[in-house]
N, C-alpha and C. Protein backbone atom coordinates (compact mmCIF):
# COMPACT_ATOMS: atom_id res chain seq x y z
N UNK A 1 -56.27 12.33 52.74
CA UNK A 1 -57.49 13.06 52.42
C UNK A 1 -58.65 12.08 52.26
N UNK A 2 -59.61 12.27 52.64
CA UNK A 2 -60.94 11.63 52.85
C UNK A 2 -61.89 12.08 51.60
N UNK A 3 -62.18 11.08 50.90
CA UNK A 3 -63.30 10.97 49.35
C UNK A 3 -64.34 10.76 50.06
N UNK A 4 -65.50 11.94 49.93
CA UNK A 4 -66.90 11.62 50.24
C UNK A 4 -67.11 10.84 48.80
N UNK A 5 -68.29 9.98 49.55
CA UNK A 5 -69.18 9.18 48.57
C UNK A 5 -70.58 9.36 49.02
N UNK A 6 -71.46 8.73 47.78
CA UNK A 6 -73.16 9.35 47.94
C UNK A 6 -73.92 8.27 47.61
N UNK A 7 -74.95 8.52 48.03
CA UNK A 7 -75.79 7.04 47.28
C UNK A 7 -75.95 6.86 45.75
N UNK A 8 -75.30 7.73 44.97
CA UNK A 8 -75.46 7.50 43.37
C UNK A 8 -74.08 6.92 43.74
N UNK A 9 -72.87 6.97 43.68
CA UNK A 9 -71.26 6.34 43.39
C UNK A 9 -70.88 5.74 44.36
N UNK A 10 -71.55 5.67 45.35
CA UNK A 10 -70.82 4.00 46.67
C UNK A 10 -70.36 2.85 45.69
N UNK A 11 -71.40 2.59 45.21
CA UNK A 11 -71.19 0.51 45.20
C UNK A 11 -70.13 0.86 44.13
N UNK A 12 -69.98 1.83 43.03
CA UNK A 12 -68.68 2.04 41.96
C UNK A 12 -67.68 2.25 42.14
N UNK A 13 -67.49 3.02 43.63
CA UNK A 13 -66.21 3.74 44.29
C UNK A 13 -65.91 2.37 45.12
N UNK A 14 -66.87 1.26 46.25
CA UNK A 14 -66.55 0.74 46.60
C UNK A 14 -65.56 -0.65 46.28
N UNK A 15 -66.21 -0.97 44.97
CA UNK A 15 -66.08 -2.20 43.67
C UNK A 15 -64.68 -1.75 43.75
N UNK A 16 -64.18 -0.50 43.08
CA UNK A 16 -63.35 -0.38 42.31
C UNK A 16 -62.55 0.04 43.39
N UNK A 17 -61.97 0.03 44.48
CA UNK A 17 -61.22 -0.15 46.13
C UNK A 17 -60.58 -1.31 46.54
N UNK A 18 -59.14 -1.73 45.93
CA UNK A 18 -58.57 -2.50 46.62
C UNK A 18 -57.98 -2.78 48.18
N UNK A 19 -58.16 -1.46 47.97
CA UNK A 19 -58.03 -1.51 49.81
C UNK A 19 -57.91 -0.49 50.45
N UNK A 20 -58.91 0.09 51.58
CA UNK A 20 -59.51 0.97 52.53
C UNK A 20 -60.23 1.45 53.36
N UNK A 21 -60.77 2.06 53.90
CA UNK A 21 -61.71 2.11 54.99
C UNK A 21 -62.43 3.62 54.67
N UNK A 22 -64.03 2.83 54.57
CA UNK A 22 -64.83 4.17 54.94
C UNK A 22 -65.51 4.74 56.26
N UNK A 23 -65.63 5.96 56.41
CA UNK A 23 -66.34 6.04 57.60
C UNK A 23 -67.91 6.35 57.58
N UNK A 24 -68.73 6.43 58.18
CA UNK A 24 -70.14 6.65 57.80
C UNK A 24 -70.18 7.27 59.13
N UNK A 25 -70.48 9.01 58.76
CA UNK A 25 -70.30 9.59 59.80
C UNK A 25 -72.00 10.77 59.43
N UNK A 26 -72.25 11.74 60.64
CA UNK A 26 -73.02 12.67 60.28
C UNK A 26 -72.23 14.13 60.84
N UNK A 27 -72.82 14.95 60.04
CA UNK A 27 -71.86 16.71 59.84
C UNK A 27 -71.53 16.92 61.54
N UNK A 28 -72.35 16.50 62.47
CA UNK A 28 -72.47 17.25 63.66
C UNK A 28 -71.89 16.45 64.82
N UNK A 29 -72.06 15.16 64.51
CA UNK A 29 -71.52 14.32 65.56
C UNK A 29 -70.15 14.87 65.91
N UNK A 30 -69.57 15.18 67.51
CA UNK A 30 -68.41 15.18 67.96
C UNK A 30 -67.47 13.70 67.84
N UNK A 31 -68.08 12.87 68.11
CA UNK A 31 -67.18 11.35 67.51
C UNK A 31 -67.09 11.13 66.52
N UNK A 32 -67.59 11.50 65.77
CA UNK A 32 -67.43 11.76 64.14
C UNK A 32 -66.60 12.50 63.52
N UNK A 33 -66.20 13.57 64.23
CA UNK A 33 -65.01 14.58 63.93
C UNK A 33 -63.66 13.93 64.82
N UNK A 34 -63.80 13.13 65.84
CA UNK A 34 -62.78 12.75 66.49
C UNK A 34 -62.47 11.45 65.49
N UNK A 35 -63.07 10.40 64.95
CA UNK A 35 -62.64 9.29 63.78
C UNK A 35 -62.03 10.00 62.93
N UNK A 36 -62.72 11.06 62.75
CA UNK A 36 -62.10 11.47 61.35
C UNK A 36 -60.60 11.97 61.39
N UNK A 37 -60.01 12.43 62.61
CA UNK A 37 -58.81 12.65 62.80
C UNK A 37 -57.91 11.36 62.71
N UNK A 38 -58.59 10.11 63.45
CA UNK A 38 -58.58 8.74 63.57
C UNK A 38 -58.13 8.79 62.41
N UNK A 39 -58.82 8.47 61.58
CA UNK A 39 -58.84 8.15 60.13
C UNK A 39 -57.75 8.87 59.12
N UNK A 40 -57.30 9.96 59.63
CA UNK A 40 -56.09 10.81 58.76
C UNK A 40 -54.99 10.25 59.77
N UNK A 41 -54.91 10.10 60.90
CA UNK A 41 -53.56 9.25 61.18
C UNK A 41 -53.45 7.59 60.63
N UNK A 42 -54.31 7.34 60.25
CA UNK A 42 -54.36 6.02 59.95
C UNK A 42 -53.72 6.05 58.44
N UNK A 43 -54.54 7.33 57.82
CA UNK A 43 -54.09 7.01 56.12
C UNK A 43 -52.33 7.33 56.81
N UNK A 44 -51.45 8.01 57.36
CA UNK A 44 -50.69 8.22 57.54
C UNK A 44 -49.35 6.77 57.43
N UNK A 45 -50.38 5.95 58.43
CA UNK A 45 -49.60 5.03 58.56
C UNK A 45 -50.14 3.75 57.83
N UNK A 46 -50.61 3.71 56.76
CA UNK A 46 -51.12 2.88 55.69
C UNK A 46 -51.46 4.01 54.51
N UNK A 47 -50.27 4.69 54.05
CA UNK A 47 -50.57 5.63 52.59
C UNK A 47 -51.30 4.89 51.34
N UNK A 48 -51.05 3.87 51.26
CA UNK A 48 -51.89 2.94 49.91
C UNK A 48 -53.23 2.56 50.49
N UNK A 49 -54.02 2.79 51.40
CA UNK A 49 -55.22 2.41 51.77
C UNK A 49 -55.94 3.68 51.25
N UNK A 50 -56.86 3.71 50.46
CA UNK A 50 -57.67 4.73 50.20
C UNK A 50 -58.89 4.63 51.43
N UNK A 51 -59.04 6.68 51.39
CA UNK A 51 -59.87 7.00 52.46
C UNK A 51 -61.21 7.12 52.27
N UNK A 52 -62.66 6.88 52.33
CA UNK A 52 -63.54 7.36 52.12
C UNK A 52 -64.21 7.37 53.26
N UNK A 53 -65.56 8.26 52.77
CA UNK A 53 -66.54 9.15 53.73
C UNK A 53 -67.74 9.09 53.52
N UNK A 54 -68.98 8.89 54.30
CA UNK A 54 -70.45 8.98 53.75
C UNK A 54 -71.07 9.14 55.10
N UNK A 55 -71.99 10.29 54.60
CA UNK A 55 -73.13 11.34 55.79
C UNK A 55 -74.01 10.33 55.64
N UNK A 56 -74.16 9.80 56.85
CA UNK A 56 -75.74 8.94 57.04
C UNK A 56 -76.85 9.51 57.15
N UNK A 57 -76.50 11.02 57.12
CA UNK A 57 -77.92 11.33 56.88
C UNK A 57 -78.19 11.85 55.24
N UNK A 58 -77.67 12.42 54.94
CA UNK A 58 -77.22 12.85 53.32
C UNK A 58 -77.76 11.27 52.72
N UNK A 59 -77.35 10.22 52.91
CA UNK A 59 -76.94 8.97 52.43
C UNK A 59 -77.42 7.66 52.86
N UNK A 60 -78.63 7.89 53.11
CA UNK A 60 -78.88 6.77 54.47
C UNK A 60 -79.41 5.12 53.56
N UNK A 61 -79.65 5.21 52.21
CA UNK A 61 -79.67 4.02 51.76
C UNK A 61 -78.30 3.32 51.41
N UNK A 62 -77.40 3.79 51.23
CA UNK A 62 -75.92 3.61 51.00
C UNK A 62 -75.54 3.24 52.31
N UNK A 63 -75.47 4.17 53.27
CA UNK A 63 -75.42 3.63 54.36
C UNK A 63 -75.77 1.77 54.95
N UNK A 64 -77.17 1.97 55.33
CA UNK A 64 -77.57 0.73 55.04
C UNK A 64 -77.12 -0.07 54.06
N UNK A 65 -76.73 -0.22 52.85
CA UNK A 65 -76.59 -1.05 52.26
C UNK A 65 -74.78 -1.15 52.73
N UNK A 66 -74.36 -0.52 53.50
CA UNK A 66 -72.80 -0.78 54.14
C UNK A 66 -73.07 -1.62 55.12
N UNK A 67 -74.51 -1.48 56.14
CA UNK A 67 -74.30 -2.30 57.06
C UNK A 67 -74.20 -1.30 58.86
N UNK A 68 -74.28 0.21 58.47
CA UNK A 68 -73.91 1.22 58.96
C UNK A 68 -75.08 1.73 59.35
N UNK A 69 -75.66 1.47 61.18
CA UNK A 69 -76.66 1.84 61.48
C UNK A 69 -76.62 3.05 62.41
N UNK A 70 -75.38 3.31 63.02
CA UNK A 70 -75.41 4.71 63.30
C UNK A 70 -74.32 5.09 63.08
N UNK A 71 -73.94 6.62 63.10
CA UNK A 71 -72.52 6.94 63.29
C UNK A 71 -71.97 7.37 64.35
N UNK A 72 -70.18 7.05 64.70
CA UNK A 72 -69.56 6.58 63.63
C UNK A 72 -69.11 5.22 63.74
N UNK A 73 -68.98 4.53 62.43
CA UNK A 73 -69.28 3.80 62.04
C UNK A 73 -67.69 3.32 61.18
N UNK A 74 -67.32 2.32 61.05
CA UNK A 74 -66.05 2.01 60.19
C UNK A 74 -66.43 1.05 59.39
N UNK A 75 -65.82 1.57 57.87
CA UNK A 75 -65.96 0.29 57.12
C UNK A 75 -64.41 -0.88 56.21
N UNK A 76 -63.98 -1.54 56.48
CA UNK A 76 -62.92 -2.08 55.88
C UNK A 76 -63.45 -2.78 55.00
N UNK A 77 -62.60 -2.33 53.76
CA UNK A 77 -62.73 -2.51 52.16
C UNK A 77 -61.61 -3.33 51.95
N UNK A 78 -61.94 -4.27 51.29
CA UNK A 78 -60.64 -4.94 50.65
C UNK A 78 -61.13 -5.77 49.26
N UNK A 79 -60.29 -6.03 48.37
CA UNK A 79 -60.69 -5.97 47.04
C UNK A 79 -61.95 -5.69 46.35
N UNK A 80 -62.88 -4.67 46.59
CA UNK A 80 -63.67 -4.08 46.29
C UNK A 80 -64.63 -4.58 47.14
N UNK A 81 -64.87 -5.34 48.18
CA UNK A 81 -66.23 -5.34 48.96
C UNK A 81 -65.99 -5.06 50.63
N UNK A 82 -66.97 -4.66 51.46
CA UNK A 82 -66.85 -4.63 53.01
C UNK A 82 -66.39 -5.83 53.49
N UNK A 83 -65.17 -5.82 54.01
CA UNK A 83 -65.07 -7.16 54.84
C UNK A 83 -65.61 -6.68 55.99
N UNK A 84 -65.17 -6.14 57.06
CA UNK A 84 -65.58 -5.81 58.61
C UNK A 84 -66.03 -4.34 58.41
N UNK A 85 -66.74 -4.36 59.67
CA UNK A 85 -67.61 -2.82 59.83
C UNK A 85 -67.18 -2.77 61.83
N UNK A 86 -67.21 -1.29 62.14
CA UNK A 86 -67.34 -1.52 63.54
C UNK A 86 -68.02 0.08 63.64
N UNK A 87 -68.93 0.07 65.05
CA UNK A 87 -69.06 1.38 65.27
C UNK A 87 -68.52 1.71 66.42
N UNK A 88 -68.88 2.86 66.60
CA UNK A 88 -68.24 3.37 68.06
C UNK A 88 -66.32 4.08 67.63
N UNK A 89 -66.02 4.89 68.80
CA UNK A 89 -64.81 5.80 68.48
C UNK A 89 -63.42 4.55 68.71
N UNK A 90 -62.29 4.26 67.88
CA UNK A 90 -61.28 3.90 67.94
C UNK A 90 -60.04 5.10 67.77
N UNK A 91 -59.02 4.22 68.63
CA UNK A 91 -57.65 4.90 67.76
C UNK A 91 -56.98 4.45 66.90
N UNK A 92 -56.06 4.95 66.34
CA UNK A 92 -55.39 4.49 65.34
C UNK A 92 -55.19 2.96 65.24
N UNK A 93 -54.37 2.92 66.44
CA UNK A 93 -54.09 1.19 66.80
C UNK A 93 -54.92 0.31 66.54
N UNK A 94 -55.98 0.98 66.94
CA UNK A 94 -57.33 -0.32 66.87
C UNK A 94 -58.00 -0.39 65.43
N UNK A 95 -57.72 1.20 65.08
CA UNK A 95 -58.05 0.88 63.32
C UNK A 95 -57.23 0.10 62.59
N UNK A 96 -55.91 -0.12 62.52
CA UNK A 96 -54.90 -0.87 62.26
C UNK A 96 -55.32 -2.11 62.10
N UNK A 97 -55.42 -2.30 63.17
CA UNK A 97 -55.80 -4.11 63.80
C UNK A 97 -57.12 -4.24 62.72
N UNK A 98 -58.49 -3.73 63.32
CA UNK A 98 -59.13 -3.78 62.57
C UNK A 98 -59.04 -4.23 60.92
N UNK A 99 -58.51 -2.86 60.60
CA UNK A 99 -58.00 -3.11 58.86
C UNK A 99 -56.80 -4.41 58.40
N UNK A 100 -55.99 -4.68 59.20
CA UNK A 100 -55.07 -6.02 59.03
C UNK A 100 -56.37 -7.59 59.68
N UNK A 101 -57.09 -6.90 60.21
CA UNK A 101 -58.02 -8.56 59.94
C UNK A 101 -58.88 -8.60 58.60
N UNK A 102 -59.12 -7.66 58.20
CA UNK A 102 -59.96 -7.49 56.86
C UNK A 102 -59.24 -7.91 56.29
């Protein structure tokens, strides 16, 4: 399950994240709904990675302050800060990889 976050509770939700990936997506984007499936097979196969979520448009200083200039957008969290960001659509595999270099 995917935790939206907002520009009041990012940097608190992020801090306090030993390890996971957010996405920075908007309501309408079709690649945005296709990560997000991405992103539930992924928690699948990494259950201890917490999931989070943030509307770049809802959110767009949070955003930015991720590093997240359009969506969608990936963010890998590891002991409470962004290590890597990527945009553009992946699959699972590549989220994997991704999240094991973070």
């Amino acid at each position: 399950m995917i935790k939206e976050i907002t520009n009041t509770d990012y940097k608190e939700t992020i801090a306090a994240t030993p390890a996971g990936v957010c996405i920075v997506f908007k309501e309408l984007c079709p690649h945005c709904k296709n990560m997000e499936k991405v992103l539930e097979k992924f928690g699948q196969l990494m259950p201890a990675a917490v999931l989070l979520g943030l509307d770049i448009q809802k959110n767009p200083d949070a955003a930015k302050a991720l590093g997240a200039e359009r969506a969608p957008t990936v963010c890998v969290i590891k002991d409470g800060a962004v290590r890597r960001t990527k945009t553009g659509l992946m699959n699972p595999k590549e989220l994997l990889a991704l999240y094991q270099m973070g």
